[in-house]
N, C-alpha and C. Protein backbone atom coordinates (compact mmCIF):
# COMPACT_ATOMS: atom_id res chain seq x y z
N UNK A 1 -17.17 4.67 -1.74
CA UNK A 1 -16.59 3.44 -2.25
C UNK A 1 -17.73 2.54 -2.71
N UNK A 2 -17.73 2.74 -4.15
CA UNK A 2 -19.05 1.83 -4.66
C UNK A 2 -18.99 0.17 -4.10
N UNK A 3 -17.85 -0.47 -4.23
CA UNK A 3 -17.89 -1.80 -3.81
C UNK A 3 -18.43 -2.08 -2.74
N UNK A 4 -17.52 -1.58 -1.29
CA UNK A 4 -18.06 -1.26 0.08
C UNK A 4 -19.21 -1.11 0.23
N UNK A 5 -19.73 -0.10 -0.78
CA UNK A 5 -21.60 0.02 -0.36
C UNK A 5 -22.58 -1.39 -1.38
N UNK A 6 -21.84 -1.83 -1.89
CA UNK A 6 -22.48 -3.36 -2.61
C UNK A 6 -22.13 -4.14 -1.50
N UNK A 7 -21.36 -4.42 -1.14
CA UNK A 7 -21.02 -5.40 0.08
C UNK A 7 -22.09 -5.27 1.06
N UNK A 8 -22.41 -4.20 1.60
CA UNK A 8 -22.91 -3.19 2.83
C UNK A 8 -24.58 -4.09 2.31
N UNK A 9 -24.91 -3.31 1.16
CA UNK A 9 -26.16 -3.59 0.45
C UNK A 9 -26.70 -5.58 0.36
N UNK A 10 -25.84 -5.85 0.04
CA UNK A 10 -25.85 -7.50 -0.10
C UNK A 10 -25.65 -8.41 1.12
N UNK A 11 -25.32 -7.79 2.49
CA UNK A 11 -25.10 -8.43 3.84
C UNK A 11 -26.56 -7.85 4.44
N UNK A 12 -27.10 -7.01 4.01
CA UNK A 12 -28.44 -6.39 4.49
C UNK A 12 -27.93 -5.77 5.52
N UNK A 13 -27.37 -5.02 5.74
CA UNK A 13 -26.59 -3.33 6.18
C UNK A 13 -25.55 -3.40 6.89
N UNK A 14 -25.02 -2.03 7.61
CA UNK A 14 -23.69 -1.82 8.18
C UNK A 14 -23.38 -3.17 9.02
N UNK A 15 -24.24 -2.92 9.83
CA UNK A 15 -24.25 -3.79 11.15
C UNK A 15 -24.33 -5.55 11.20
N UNK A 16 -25.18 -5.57 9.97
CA UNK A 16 -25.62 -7.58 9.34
C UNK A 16 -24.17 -7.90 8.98
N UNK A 17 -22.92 -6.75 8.02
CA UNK A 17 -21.71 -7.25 7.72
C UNK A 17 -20.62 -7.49 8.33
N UNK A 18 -21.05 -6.41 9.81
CA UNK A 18 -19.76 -6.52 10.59
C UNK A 18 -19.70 -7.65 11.06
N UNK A 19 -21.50 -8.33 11.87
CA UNK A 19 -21.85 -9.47 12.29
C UNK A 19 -20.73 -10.97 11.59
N UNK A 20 -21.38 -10.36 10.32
CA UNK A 20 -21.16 -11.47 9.26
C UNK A 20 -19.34 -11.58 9.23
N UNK A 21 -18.55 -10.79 9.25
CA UNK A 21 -17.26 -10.64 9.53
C UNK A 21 -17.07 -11.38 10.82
N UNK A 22 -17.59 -10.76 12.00
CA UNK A 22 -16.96 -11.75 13.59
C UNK A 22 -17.60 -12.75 13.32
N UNK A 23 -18.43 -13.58 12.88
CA UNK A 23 -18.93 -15.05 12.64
C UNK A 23 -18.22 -15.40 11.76
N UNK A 24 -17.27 -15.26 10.64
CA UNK A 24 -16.62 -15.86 9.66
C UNK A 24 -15.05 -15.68 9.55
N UNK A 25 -14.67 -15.06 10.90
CA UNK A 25 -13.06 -15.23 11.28
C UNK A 25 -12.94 -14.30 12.39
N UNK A 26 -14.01 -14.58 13.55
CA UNK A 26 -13.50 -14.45 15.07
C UNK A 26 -12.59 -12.98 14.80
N UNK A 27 -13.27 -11.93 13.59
CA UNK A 27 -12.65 -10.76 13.67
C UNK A 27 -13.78 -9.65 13.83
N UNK A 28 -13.08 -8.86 14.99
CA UNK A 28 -13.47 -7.39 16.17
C UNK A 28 -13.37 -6.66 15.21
N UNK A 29 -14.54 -6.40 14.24
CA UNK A 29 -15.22 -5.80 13.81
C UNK A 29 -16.54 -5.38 13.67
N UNK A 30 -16.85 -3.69 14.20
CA UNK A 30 -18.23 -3.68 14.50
C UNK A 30 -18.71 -2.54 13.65
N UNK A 31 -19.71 -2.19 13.45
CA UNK A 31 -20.71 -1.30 12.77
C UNK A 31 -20.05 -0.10 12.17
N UNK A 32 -19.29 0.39 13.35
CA UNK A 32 -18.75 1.83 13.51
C UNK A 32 -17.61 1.92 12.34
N UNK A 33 -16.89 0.54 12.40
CA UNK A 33 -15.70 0.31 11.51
C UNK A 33 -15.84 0.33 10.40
N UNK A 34 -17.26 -0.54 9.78
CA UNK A 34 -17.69 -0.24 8.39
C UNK A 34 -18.01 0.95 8.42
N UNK A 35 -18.98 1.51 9.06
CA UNK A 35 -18.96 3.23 8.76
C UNK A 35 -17.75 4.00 8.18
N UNK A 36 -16.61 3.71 9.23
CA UNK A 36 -15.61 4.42 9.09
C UNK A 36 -14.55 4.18 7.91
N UNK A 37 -14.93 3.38 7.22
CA UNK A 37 -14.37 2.69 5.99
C UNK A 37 -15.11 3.08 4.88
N UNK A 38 -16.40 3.50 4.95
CA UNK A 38 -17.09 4.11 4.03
C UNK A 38 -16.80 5.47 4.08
N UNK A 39 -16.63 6.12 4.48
CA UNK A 39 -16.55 7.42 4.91
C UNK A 39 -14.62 7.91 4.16
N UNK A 40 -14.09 6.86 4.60
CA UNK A 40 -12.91 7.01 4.39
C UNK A 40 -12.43 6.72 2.81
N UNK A 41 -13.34 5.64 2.15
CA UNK A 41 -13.81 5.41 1.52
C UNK A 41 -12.25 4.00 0.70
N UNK A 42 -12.02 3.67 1.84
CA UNK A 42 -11.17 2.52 1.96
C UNK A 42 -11.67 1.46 2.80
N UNK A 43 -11.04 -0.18 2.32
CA UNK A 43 -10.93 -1.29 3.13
C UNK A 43 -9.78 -1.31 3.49
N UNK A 44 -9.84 -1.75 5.09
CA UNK A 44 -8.41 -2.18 5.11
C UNK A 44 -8.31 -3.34 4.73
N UNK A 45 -6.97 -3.91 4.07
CA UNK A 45 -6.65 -4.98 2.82
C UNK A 45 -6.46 -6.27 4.24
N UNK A 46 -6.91 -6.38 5.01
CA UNK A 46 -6.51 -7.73 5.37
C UNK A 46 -8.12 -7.94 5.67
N UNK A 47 -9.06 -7.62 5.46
CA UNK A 47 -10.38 -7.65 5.14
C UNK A 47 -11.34 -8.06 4.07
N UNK A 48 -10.46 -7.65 3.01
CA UNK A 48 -11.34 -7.65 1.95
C UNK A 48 -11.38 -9.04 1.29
N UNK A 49 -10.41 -10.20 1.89
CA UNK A 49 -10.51 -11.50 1.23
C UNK A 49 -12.03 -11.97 2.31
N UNK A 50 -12.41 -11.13 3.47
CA UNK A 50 -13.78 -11.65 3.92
C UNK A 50 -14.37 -11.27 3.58
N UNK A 51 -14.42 -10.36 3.11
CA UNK A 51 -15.84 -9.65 2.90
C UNK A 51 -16.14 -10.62 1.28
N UNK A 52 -14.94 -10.81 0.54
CA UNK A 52 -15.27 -11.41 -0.33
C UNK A 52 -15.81 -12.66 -0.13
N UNK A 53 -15.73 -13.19 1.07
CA UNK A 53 -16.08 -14.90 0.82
C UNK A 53 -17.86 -14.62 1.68
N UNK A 54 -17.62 -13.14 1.84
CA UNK A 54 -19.18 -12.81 2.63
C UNK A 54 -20.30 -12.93 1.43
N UNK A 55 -19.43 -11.99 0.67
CA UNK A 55 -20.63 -11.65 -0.96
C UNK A 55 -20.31 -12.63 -1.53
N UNK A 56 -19.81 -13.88 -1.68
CA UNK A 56 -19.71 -14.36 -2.40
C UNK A 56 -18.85 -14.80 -3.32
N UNK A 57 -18.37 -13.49 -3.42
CA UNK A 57 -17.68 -13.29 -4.78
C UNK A 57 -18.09 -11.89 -5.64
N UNK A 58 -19.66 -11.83 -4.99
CA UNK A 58 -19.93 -10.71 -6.00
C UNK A 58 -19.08 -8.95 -5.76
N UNK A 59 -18.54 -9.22 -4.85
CA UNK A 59 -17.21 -7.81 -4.29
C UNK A 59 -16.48 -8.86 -4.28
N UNK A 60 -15.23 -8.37 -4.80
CA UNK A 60 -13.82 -9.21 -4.69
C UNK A 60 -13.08 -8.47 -4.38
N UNK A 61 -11.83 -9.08 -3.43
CA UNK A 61 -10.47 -8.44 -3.09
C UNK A 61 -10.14 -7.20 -4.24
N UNK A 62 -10.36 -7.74 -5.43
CA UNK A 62 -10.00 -6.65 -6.53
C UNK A 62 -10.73 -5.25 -6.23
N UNK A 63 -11.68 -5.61 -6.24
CA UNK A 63 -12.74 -4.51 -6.46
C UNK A 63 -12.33 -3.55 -5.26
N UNK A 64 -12.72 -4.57 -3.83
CA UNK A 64 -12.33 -3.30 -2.49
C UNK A 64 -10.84 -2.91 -2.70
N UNK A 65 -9.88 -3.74 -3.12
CA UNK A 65 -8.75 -2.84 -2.84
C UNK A 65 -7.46 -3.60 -4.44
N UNK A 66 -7.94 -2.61 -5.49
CA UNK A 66 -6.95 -2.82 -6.28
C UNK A 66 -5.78 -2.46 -6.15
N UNK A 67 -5.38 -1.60 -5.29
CA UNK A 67 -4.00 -1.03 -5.08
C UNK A 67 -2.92 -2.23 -4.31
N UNK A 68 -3.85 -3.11 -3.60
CA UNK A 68 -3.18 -4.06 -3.07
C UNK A 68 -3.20 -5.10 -3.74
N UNK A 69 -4.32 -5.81 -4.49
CA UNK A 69 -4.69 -7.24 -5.05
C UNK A 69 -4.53 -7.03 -6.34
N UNK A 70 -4.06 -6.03 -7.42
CA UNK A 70 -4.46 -5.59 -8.38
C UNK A 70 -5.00 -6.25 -9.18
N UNK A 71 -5.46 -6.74 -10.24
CA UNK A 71 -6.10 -6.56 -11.28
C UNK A 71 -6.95 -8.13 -11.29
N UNK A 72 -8.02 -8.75 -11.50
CA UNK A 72 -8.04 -9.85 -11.33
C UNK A 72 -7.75 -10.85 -12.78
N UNK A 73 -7.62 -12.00 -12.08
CA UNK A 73 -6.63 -13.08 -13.15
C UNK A 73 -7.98 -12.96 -14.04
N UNK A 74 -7.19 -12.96 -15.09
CA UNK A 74 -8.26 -13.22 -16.90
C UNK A 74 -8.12 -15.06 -16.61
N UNK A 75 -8.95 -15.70 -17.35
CA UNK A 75 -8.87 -17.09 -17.73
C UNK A 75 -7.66 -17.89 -17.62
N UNK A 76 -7.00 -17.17 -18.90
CA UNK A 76 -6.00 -17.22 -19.51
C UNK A 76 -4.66 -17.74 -18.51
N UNK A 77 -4.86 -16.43 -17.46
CA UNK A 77 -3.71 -16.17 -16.26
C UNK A 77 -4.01 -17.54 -14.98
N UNK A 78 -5.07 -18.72 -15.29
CA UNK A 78 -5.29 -19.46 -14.72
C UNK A 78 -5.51 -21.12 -14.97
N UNK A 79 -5.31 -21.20 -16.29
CA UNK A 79 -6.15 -21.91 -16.65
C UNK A 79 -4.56 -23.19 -16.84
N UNK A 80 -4.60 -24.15 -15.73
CA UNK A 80 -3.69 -25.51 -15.95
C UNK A 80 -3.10 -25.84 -17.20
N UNK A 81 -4.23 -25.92 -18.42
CA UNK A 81 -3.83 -26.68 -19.39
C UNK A 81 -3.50 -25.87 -20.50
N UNK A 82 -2.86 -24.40 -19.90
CA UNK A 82 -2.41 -23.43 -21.01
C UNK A 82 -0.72 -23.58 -21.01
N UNK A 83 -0.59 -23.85 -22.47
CA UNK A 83 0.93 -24.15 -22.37
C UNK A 83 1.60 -22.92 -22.76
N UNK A 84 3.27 -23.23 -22.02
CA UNK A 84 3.98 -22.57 -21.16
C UNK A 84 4.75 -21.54 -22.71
């Protein structure tokens, strides 16, 4: 899972992200779990809005799990002052 291993890569490894996960929502997640998510080569989807606010942004909900979040909003699909 290319995203997963950008995430992985950008927290400075398995273990810095799981950290970074139980410090940013008191969630029992440890080393082994990212392993096992790489391997599997899935996030589980009630995760991936942290990991996104971990990277940044630079992995998004989209990216780890389009099957759930699908596709992300274009401009267009956001933008207030687009009339109706």
């Amino acid at each position: 899972m290319k995203s997963l291993n950008e995430a992985v890569k950008l927290a400075g490894g398995q273990a810095a992200l799981a950290r970074a996960m139980q410090n940013r929502g008191r969630i029992n997640v440890r080393q082994q779990h990212i392993w096992k998510w790489l391997q599997k080569g899935r996030v589980p989807a009630e995760y991936a809005m942290t990991i996104e606010g971990i990277t940044g942004g630079a992995v998004t909900r989209y990216d780890l799990r389009p099957d759930v979040f699908g596709q992300p909003p274009t401009p267009s699909d956001t933008d207030p002052g687009r009339a109706s």
